[in-house]
C-alpha atoms as a PDB file:
ATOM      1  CA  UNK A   1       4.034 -14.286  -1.054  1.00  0.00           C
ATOM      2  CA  UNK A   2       6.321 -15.603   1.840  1.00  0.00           C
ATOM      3  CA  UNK A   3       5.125 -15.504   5.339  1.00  0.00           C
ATOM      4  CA  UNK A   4       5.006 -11.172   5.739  1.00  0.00           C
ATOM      5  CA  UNK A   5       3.209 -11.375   2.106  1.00  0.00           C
ATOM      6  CA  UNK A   6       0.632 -13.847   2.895  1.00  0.00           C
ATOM      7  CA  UNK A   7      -0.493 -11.592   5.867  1.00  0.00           C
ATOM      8  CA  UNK A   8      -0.846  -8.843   4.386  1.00  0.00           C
ATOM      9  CA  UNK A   9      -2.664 -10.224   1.263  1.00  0.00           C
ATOM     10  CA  UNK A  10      -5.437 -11.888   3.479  1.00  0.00           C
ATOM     11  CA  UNK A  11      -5.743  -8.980   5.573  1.00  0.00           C
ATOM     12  CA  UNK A  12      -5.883  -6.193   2.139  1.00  0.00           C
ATOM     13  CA  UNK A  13      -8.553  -8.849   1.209  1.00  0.00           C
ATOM     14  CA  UNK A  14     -10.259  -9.173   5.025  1.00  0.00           C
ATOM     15  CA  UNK A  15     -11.039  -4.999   3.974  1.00  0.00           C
ATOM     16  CA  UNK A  16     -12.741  -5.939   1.153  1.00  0.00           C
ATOM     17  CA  UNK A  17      -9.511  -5.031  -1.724  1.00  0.00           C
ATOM     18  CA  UNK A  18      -8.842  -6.983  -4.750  1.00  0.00           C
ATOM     19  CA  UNK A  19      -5.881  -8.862  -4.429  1.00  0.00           C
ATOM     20  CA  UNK A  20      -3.351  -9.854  -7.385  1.00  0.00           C
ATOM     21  CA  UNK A  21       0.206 -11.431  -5.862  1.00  0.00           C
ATOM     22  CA  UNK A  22       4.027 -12.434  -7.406  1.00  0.00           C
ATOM     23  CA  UNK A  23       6.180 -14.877  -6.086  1.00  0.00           C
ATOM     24  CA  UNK A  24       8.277 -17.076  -8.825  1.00  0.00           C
ATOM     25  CA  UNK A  25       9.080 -19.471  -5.513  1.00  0.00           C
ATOM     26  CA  UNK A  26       5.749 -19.471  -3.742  1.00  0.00           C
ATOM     27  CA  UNK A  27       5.835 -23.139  -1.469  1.00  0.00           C
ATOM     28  CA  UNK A  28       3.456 -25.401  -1.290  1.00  0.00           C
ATOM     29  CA  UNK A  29       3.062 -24.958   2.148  1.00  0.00           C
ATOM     30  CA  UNK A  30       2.765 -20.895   1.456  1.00  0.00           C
ATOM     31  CA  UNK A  31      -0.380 -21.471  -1.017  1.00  0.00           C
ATOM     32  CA  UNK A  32      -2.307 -23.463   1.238  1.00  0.00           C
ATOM     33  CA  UNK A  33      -1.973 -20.277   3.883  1.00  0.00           C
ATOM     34  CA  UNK A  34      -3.160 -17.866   1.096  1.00  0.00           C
ATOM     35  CA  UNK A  35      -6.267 -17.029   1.068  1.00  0.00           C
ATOM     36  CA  UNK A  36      -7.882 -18.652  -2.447  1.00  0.00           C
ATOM     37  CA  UNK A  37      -9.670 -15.224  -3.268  1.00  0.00           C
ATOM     38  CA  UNK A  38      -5.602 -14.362  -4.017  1.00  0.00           C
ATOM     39  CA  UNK A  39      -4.577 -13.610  -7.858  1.00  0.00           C
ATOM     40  CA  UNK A  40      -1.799 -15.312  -8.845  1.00  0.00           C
ATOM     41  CA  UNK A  41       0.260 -12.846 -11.151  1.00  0.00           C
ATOM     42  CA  UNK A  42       2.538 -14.355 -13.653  1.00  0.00           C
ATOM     43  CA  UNK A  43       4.922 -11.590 -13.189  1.00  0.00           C
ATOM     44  CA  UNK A  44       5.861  -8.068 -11.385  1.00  0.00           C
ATOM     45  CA  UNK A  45       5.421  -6.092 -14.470  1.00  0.00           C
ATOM     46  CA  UNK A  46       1.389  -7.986 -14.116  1.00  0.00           C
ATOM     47  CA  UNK A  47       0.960  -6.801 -10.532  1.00  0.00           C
ATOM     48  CA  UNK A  48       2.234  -3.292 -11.390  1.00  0.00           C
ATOM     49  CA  UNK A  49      -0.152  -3.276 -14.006  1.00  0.00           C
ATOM     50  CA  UNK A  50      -3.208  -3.801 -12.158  1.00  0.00           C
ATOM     51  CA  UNK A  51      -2.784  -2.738  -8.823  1.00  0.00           C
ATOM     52  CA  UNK A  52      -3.438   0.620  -7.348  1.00  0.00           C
ATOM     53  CA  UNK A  53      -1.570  -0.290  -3.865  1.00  0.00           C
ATOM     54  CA  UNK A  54       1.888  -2.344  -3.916  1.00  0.00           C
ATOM     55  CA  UNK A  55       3.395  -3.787  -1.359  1.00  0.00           C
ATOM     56  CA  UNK A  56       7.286  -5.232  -1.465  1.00  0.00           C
ATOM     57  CA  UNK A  57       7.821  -7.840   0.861  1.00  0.00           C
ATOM     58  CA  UNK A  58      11.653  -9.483  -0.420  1.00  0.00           C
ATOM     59  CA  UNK A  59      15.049  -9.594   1.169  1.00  0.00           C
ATOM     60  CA  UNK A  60      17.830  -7.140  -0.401  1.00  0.00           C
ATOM     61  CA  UNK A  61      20.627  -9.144  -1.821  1.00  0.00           C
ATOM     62  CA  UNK A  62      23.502  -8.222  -4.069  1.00  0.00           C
ATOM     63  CA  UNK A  63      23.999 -11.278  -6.822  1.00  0.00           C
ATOM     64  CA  UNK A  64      25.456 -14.389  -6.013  1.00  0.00           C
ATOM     65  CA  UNK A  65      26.161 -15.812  -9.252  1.00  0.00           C
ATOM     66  CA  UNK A  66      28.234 -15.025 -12.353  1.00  0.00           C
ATOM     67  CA  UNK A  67      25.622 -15.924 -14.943  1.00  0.00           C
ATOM     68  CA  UNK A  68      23.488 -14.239 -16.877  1.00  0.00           C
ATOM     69  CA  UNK A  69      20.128 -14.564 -14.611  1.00  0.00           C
ATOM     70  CA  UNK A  70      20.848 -12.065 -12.248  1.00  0.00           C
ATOM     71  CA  UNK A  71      19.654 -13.116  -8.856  1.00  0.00           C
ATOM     72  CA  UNK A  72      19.817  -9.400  -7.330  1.00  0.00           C
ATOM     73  CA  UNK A  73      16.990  -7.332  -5.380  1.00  0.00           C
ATOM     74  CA  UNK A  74      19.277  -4.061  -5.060  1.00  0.00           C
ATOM     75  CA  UNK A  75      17.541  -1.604  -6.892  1.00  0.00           C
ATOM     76  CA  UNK A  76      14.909  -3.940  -8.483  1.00  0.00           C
ATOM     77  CA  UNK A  77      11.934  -1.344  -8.854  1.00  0.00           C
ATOM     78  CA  UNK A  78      13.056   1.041 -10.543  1.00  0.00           C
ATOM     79  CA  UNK A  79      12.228   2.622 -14.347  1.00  0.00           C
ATOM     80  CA  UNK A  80      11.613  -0.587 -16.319  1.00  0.00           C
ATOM     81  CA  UNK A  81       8.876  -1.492 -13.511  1.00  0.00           C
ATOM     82  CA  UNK A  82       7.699   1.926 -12.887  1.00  0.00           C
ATOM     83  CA  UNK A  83       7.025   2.253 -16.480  1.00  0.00           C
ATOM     84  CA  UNK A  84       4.633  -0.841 -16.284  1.00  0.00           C
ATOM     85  CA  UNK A  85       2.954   0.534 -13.324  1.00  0.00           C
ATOM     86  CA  UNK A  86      -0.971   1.803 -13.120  1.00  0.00           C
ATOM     87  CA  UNK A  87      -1.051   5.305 -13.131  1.00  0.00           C
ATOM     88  CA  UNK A  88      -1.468   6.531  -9.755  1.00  0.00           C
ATOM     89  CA  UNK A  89      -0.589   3.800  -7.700  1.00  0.00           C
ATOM     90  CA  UNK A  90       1.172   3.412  -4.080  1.00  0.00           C
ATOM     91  CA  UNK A  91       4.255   2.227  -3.172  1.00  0.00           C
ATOM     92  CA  UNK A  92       4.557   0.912   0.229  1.00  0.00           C
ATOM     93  CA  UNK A  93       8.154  -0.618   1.327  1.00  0.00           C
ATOM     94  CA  UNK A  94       8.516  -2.187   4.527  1.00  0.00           C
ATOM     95  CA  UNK A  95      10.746  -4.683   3.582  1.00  0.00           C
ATOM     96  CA  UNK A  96      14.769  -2.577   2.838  1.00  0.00           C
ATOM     97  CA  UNK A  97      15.549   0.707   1.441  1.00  0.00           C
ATOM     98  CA  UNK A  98      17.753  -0.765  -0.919  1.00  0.00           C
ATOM     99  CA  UNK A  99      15.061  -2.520  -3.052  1.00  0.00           C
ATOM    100  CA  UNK A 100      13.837   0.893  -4.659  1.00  0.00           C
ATOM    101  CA  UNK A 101      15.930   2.955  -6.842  1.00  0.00           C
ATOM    102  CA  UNK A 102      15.641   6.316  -5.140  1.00  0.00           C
ATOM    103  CA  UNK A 103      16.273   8.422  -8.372  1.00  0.00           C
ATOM    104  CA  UNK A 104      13.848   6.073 -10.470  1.00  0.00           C
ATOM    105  CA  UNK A 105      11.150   6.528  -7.682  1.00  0.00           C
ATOM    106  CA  UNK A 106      11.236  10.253  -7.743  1.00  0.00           C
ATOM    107  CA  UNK A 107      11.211  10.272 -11.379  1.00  0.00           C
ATOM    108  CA  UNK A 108       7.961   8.348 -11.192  1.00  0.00           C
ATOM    109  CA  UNK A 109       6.149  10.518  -8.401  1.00  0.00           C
ATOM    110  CA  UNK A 110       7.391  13.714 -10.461  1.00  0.00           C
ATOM    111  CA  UNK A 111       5.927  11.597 -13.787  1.00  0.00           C
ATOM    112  CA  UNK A 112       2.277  11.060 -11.913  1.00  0.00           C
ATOM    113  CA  UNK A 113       3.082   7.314 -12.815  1.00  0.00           C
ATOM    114  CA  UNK A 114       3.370   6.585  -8.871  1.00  0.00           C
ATOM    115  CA  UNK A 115       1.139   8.656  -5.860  1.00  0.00           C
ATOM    116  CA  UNK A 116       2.845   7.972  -3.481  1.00  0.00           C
ATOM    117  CA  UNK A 117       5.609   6.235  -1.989  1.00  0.00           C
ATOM    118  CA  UNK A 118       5.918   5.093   1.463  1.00  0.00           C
ATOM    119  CA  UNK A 119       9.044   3.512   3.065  1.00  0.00           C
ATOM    120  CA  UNK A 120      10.478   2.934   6.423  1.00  0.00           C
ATOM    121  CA  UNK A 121      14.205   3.740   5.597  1.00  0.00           C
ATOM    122  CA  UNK A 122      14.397   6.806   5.450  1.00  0.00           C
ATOM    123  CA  UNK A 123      17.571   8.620   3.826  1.00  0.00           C
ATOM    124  CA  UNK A 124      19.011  11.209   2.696  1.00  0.00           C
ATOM    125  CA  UNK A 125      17.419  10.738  -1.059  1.00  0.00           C
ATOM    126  CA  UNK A 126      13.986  10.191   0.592  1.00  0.00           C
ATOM    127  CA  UNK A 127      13.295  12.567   3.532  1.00  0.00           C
ATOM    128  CA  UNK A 128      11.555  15.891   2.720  1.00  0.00           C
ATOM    129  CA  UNK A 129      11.107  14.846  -1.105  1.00  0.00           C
ATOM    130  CA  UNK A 130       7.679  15.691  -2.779  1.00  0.00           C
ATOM    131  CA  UNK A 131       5.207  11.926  -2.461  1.00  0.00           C
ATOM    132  CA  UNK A 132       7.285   9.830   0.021  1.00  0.00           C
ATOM    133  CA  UNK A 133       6.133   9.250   3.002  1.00  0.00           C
ATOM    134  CA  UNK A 134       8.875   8.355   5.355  1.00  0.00           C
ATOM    135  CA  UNK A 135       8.233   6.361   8.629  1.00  0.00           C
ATOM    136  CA  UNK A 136       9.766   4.769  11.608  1.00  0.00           C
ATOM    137  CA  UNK A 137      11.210   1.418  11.168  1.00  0.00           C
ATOM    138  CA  UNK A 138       9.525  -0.351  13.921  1.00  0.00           C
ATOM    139  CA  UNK A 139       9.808  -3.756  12.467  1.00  0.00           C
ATOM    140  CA  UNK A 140      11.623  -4.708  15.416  1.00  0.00           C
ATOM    141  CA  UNK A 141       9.807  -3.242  18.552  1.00  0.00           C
ATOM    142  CA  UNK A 142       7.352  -5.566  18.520  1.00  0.00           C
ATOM    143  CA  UNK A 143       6.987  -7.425  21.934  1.00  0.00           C
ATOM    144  CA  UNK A 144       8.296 -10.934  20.911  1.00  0.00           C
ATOM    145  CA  UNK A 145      11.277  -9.533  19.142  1.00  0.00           C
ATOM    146  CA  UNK A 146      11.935  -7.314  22.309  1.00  0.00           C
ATOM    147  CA  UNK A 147      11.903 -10.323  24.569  1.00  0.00           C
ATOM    148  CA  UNK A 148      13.707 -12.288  21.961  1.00  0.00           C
ATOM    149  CA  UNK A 149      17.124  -9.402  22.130  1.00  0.00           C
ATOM    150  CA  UNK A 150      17.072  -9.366  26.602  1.00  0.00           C
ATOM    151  CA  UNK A 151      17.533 -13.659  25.892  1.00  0.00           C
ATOM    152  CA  UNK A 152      19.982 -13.195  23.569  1.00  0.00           C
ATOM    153  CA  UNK A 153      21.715 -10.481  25.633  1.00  0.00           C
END
């Protein structure tokens, strides 16, 4: 529920959707942007569970720590949370490539557990397979971030 998350909760609920959201670090300052008709989920496995469209909105990192907790994103949905998920759901990932296991994913669409999946980096694992629906990554033609790159060049 950081900044791309809050958007596109208010807006799912501006069309009328039931919202439930996950964020073990959600700010203060976050909250108060959320719209209050928001669910606060007390875990992924909880959002999986209920919700018929996901969204993933977190950075890919590898771990930075040598301790038990692992801090990683690479690979986070994969089997354990597709096997919590509502059957028949949608997978939308805008945020990396990485975050999805591609082999657990296609397991799930093959399974019926997931509808469909829809990412914006596409590979070689993703294009032409049966349920994912691969896009452009256009995160960065937006107008601002255009003019932002000619000042920077």
């Amino acid at each position: 529920m950081g900044a791309i998350g809050i958007l596109v909760a208010n807006a799912a609920y501006a069309l009328g959707m039931e919202v439930i959201g996950y964020d073990p670090y959600l700010s203060v300052d976050s909250a108060l942007k959320l719209s209050r008709h928001v669910k606060k989920a007390n875990s992924p496995e909880e959002v999986y569970a209920a919700a018929d469209y996901i969204t993933i909105h977190v950075p890919l990192m590898d771990s930075t720590r040598n301790v038990p907790l692992n801090d990683s994103t690479r690979g986070m949905y994969n089997k354990e949370l597709f096997a919590a998920t509502k059957k028949g759901a949608r997978l939308l990932n805008f945020a990396r490539g990485g975050l999805v296991n591609n082999a657990d994913i296609k397991k799930a669409l093959a399974d019926g557990k997931v509808a469909k999946y829809v990412v914006d980096f596409a590979d070689s694992e993703t294009v032409n397979q049966p349920g994912i629906i691969n896009i452009p990554h256009l995160g960065a033609s937006t107008a601002e971030s255009e003019d932002n790159c000619a000042v920077m060049a």
